[in-house]
C-alpha atoms as a PDB file:
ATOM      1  CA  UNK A   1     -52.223  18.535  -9.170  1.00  0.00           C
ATOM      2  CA  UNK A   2     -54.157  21.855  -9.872  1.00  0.00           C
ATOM      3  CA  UNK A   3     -55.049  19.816 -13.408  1.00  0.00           C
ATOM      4  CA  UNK A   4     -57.448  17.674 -11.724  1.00  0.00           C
ATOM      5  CA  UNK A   5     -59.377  19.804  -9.777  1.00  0.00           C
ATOM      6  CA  UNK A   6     -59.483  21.672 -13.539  1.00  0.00           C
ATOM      7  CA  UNK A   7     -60.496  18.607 -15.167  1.00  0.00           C
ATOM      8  CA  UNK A   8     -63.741  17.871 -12.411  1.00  0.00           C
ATOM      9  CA  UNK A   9     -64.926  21.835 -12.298  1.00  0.00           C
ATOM     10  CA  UNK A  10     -64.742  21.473 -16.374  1.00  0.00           C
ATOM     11  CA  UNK A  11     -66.554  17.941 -16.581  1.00  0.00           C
ATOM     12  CA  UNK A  12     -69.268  18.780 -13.944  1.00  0.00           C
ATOM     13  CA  UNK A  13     -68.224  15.918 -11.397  1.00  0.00           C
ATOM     14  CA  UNK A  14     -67.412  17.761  -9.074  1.00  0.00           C
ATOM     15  CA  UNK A  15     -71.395  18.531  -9.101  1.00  0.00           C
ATOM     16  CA  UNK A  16     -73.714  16.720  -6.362  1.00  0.00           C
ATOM     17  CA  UNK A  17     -75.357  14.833  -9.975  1.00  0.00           C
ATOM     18  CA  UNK A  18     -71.931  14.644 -11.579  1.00  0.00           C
ATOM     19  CA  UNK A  19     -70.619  12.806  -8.611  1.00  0.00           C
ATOM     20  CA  UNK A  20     -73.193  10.115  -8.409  1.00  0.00           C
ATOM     21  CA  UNK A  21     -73.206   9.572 -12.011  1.00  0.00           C
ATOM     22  CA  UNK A  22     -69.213   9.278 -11.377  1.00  0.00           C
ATOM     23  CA  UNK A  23     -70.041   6.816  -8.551  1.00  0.00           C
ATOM     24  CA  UNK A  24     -72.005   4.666 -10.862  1.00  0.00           C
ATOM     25  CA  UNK A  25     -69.673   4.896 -13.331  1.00  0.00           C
ATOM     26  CA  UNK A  26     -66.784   3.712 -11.614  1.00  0.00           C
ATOM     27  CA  UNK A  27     -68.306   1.301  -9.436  1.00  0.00           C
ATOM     28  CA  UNK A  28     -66.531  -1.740 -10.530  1.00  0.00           C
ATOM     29  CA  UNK A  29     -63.162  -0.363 -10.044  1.00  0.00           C
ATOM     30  CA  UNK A  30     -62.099  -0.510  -6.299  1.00  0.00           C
ATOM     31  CA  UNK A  31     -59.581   1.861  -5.031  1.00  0.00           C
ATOM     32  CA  UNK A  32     -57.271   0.952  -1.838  1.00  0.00           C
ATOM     33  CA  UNK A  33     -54.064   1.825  -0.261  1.00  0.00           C
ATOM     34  CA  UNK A  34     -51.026   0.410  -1.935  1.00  0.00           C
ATOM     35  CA  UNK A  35     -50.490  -3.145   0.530  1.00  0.00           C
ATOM     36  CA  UNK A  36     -47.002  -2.604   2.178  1.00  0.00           C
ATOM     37  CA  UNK A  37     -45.749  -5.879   0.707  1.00  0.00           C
ATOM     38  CA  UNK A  38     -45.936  -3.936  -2.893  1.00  0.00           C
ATOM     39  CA  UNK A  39     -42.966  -3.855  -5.252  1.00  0.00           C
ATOM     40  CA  UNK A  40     -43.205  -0.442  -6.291  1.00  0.00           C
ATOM     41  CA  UNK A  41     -41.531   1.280  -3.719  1.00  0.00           C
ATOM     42  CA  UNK A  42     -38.672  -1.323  -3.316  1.00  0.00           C
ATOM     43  CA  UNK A  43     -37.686  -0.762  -6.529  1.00  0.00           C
ATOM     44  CA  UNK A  44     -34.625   0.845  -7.801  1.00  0.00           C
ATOM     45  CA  UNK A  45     -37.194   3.252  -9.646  1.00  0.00           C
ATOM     46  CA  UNK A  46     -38.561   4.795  -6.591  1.00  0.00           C
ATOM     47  CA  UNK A  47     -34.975   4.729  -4.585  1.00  0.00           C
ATOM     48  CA  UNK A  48     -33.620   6.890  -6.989  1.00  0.00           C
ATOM     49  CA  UNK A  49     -36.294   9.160  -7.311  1.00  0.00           C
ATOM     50  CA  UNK A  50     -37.284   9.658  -3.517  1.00  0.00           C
ATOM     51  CA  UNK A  51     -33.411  10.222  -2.320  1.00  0.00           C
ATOM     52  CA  UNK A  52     -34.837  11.974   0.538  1.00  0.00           C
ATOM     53  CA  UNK A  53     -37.079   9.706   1.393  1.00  0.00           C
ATOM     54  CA  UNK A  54     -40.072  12.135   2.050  1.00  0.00           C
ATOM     55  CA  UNK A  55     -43.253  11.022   2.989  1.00  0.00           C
ATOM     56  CA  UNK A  56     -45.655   9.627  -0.019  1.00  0.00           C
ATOM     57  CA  UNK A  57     -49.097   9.081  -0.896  1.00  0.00           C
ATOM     58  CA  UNK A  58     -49.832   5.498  -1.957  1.00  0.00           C
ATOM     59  CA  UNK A  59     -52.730   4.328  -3.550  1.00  0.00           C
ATOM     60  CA  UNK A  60     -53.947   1.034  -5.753  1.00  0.00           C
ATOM     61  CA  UNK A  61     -56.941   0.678  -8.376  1.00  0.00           C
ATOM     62  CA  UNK A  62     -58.415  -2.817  -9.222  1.00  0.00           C
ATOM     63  CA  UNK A  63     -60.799  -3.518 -11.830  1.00  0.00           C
ATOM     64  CA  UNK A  64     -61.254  -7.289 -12.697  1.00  0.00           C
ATOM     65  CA  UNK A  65     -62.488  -8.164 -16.393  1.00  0.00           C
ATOM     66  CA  UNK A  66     -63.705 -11.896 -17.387  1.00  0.00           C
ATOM     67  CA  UNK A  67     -61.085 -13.061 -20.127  1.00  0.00           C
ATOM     68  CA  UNK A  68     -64.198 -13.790 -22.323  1.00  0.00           C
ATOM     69  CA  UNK A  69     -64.875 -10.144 -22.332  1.00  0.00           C
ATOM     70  CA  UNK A  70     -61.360  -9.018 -23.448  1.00  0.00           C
ATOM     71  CA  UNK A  71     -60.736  -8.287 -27.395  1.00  0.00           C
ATOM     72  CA  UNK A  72     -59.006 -11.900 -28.693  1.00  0.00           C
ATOM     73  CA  UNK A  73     -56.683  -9.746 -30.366  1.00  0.00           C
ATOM     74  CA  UNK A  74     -55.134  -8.284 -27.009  1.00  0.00           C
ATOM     75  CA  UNK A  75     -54.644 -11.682 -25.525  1.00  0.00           C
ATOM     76  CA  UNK A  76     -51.909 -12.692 -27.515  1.00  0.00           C
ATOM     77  CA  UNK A  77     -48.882 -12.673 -27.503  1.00  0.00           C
ATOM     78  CA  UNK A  78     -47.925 -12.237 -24.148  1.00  0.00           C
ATOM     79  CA  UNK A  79     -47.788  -8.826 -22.706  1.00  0.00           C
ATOM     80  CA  UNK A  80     -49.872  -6.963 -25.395  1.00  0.00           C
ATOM     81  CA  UNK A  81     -52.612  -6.808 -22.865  1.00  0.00           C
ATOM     82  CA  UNK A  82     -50.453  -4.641 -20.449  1.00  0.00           C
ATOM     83  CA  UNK A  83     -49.187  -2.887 -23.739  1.00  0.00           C
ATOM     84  CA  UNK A  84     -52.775  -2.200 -24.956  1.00  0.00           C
ATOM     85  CA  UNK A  85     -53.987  -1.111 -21.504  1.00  0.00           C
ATOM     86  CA  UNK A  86     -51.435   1.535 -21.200  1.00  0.00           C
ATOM     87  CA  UNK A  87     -52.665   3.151 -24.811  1.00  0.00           C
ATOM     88  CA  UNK A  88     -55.998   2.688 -23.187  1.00  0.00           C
ATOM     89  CA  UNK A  89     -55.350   4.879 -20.634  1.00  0.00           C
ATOM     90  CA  UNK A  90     -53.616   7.735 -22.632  1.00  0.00           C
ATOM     91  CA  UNK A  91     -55.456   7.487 -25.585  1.00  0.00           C
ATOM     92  CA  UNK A  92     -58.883   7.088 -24.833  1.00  0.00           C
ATOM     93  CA  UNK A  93     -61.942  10.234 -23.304  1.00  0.00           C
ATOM     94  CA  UNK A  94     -60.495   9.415 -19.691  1.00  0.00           C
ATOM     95  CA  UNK A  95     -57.449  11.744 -20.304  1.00  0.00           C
ATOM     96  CA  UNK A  96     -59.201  13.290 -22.629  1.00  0.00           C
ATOM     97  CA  UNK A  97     -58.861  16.857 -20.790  1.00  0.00           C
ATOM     98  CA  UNK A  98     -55.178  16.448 -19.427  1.00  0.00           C
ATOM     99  CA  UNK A  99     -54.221  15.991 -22.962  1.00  0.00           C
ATOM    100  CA  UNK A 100     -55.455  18.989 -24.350  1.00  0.00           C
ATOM    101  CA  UNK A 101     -54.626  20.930 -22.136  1.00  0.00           C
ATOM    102  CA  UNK A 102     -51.063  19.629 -21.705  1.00  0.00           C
ATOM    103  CA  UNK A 103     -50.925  20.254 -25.895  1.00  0.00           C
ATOM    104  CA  UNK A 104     -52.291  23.801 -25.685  1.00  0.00           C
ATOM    105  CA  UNK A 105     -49.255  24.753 -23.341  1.00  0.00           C
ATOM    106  CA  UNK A 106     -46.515  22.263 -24.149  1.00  0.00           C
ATOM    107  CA  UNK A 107     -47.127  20.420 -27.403  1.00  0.00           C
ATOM    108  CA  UNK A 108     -45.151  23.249 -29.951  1.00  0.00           C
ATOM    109  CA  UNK A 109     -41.984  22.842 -27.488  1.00  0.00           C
ATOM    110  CA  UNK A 110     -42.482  19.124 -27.483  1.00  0.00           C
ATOM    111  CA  UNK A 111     -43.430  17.728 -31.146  1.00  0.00           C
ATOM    112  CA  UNK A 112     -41.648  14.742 -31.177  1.00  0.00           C
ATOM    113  CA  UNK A 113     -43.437  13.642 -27.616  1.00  0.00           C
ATOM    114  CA  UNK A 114     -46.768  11.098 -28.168  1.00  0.00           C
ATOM    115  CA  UNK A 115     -49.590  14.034 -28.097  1.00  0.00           C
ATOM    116  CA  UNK A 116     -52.472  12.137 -30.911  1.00  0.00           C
ATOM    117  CA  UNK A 117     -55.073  10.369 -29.632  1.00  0.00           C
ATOM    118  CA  UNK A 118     -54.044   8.008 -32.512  1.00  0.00           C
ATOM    119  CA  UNK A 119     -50.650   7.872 -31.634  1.00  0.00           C
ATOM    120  CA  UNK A 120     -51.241   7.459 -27.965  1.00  0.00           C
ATOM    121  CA  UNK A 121     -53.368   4.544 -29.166  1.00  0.00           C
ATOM    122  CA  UNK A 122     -51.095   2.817 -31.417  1.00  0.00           C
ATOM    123  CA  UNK A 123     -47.393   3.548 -29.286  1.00  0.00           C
ATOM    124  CA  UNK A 124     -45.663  -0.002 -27.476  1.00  0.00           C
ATOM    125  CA  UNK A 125     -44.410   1.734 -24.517  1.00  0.00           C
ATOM    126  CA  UNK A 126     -40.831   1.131 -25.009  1.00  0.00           C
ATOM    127  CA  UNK A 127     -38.668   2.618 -21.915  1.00  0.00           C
ATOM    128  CA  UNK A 128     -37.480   6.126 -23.159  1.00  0.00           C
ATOM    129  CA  UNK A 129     -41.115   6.810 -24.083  1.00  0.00           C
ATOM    130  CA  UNK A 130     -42.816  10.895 -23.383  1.00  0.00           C
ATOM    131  CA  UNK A 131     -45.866  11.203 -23.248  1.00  0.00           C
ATOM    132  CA  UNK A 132     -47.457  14.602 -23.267  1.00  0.00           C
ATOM    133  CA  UNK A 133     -45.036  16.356 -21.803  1.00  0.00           C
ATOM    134  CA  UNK A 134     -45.868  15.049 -18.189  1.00  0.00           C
ATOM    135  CA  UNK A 135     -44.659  11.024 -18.216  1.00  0.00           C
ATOM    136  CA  UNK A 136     -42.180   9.204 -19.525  1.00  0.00           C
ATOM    137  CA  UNK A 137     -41.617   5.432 -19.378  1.00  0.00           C
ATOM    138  CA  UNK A 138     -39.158   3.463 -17.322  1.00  0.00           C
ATOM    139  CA  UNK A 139     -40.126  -0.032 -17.289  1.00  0.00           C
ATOM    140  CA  UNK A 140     -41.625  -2.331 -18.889  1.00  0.00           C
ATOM    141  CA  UNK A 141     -42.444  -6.080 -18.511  1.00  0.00           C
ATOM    142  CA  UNK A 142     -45.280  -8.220 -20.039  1.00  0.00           C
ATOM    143  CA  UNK A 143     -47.482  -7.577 -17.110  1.00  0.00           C
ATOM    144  CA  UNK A 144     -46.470  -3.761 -16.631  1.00  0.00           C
ATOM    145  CA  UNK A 145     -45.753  -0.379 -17.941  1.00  0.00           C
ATOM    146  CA  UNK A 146     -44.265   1.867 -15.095  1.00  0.00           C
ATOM    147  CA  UNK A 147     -43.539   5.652 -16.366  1.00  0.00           C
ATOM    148  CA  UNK A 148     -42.122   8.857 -13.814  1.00  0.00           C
ATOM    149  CA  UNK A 149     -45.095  11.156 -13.483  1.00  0.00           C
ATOM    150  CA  UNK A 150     -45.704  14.793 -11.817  1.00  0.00           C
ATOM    151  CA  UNK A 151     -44.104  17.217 -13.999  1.00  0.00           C
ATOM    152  CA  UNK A 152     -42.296  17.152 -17.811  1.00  0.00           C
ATOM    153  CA  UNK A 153     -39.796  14.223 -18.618  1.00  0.00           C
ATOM    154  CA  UNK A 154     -37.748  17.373 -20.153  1.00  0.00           C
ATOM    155  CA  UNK A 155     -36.730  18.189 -16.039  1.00  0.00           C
ATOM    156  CA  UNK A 156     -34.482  14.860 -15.698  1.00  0.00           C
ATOM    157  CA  UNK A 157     -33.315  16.182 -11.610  1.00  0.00           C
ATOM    158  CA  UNK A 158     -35.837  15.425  -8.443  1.00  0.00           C
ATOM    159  CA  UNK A 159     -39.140  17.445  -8.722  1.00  0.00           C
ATOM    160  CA  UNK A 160     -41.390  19.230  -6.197  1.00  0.00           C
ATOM    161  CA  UNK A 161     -43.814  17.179  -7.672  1.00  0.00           C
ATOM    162  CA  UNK A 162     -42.819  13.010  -8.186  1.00  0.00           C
ATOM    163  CA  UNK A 163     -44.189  10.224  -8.598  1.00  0.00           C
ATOM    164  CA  UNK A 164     -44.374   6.674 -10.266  1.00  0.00           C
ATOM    165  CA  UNK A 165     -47.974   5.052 -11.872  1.00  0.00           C
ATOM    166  CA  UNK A 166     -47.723   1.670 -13.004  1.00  0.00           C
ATOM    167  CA  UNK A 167     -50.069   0.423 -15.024  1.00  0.00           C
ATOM    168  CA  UNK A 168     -50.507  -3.439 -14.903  1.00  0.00           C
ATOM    169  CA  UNK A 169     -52.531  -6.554 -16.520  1.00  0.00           C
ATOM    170  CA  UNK A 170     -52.591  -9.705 -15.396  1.00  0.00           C
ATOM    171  CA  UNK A 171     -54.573 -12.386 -17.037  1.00  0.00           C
ATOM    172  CA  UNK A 172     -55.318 -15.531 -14.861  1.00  0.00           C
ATOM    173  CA  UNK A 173     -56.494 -18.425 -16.868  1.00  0.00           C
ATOM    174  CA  UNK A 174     -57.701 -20.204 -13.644  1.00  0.00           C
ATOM    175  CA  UNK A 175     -60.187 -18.166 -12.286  1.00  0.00           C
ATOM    176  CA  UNK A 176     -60.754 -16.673 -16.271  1.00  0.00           C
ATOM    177  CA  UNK A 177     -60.153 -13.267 -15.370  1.00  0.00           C
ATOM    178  CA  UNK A 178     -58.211 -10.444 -15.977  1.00  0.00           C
ATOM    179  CA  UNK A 179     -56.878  -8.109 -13.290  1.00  0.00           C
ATOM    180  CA  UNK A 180     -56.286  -4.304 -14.363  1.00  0.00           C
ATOM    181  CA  UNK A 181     -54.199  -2.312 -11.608  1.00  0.00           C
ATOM    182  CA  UNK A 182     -53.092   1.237 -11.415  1.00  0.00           C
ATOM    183  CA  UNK A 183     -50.734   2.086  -8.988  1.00  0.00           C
ATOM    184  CA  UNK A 184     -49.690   5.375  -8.117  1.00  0.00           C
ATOM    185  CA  UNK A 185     -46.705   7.012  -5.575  1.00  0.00           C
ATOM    186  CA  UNK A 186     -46.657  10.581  -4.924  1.00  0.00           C
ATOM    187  CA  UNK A 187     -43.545  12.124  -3.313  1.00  0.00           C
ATOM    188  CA  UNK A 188     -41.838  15.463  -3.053  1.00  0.00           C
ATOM    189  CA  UNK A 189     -38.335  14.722  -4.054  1.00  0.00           C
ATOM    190  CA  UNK A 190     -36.648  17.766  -5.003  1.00  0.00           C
ATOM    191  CA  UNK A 191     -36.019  18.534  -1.157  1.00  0.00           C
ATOM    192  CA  UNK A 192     -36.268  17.227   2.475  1.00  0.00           C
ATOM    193  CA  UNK A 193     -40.062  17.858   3.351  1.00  0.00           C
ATOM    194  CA  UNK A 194     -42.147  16.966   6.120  1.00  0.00           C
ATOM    195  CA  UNK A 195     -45.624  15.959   5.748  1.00  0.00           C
ATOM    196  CA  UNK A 196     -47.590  14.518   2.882  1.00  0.00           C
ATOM    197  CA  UNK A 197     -47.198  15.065  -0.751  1.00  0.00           C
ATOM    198  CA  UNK A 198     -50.109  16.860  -1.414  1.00  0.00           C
ATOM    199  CA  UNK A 199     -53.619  18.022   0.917  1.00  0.00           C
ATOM    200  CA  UNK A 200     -56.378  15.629   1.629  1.00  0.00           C
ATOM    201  CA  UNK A 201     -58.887  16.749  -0.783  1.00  0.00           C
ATOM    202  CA  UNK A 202     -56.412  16.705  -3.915  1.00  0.00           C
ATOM    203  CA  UNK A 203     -55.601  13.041  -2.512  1.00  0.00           C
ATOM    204  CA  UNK A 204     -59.090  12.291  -2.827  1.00  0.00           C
ATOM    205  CA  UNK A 205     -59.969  14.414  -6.485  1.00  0.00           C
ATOM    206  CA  UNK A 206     -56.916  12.113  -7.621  1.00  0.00           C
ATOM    207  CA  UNK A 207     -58.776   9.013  -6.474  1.00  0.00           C
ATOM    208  CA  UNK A 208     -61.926   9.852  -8.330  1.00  0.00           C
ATOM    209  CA  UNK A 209     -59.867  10.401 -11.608  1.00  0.00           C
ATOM    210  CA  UNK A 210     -57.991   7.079 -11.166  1.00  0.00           C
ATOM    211  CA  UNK A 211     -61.102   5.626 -11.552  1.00  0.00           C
ATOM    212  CA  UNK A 212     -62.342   7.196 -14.619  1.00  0.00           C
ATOM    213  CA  UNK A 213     -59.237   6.382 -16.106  1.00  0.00           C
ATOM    214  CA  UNK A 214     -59.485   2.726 -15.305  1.00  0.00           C
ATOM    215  CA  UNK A 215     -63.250   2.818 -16.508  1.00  0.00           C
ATOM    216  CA  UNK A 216     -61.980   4.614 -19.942  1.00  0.00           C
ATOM    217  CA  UNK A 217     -59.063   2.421 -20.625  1.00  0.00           C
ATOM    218  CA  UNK A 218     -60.511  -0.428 -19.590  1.00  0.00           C
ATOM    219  CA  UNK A 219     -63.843  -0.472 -21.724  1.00  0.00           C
ATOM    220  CA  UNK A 220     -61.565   0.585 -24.760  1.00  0.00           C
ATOM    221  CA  UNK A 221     -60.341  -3.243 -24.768  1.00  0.00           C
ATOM    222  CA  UNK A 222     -63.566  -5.153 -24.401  1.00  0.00           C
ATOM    223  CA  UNK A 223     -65.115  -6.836 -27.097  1.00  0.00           C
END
C-alpha cells in the first residue's frame, strides 16, 4: 500500500489545498463500509483466498449517474456498461500514477500483461485477464468485473498482501439512474495474523484514492 501514499505526496493531495480540491472533486461519490449482507465475502472467491480467515478491511464506493448522462453507446448490449467502467478505471488519469510506476518496475518482465492506456481502454475483461502486473480478473457478470488485487497475478499462492475489488454497474430504468460501485476487501492471507490488514491512515489514503478513481472512470463514460 506504500503506492498510495506515493501517488498523494506526488499529486499534491496530500496538501491542506490538494485535499479540499480532492474533497470537491469527489464529492458525489460516497464511501461506506461494505453492508454485512454483501456478496463479496460469501463468495467462493474470497473463501479461497482468505483460508485463514484473518481479519479484513471492507469498504464500498457509490456514485449514482442519471442514465441520460451515460454515452448511448455503453448502454447496450447488456453488460458493456460494467465492461466499459472497468476500462474506465484502469485506463483513464485516475490510475494514471500506479500505472507508470507499476510499468517502470514490472512491464519488461510482463509484456504480454494490459500496460497501454489504449489497451486498458479497449480490453473486455475476460476472467484470466492481468493487468499491470498487480490484478488479474476472476469474474465476470453483466453487472460486475471482480479481479484479485494486492500484489502480481504472477504469485498464484496466498499473499501478505490480498484482496478482491469489484467493480460494478447497475443501470435502473425505474428511477433512470445508474449505480457505479467499487468494492474493495483487504486481507492478509499468506499466514494466520491478528489484527487488521493494514494501519488506520493507509485505510483512510486508500479511501481518498477510491474516490478519484470512481470520479476518473466514471466521467470517462458520460456524454
Amino acid at each position: 500500500m506504500g503506492i498510495i501514499k506515493k501517488a498523494f505526496a506526488l499529486t499534491g493531495w496530500g496538501t491542506l489545498a490538494g485535499a479540499g480540491t480532492l474533497a470537491w472533486y469527489t464529492r458525489k461519490s460516497k464511501i461506506m463500509p461494505l453492508p454485512t449482507s454483501d456478496y463479496l465475502p460469501s463468495t467462493t472467491l474470497y473463501s479461497r483466498l482468505n483460508v485463514h480467515e484473518n481479519q479484513t478491511m471492507q469498504d464500498i464506493c457509490i456514485r449514482k449517474v442519471p442514465i441520460s448522462n451515460i454515452k448511448p453507446e455503453y448502454l447496450e448490449p447488456n453488460g458493456k456498461l460494467a465492461e466499459k467502467f472497468c476500462a474506465g478505471v484502469w485506463s483513464t488519469w485516475g490510475y494514471a500514477y500506479q500505472r507508470r510506476y507499476l510499468e517502470r518496475k514490472y512491464r519488461d518482465q510482463t509484456p504480454t500483461q494490459l500496460w497501454d492506456t489504449k489497451d486498458l481502454a479497449a480490453s473486455t475483461y475476460e476472467v484470466g485477464t492481468y493487468i499491470t502486473d498487480h490484478f488479474e480478473v476472476l469474474s465476470k457478470t453483466p453487472e460486475s468485473v471482480i479481479v484479485r488485487c494486492g500484489d502480481s497475478p504472477r504469485v498464484q499462492e496466498p499473499r501478505a498482501s490480498d484482496g478482491l475489488f469489484e467493480m460494478v454497474a447497475i443501470p435502473d430504468k425505474e428511477s433512470g439512474e445508474v449505480e457505479f460501485q467499487l468494492k474493495s476487501v483487504f486481507f492478509n492471507a499468506d499466514a494466520k495474523k491478528e489484527g487488521p490488514p493494514m494501519p488506520k491512515h493507509v485505510e483512510i489514503l486508500h479511501r481518498w484514492y477510491t474516490k478519484v478513481w470512481m470520479e476518473s472512470a466514471v466521467r470517462s463514460l458520460l456524454k
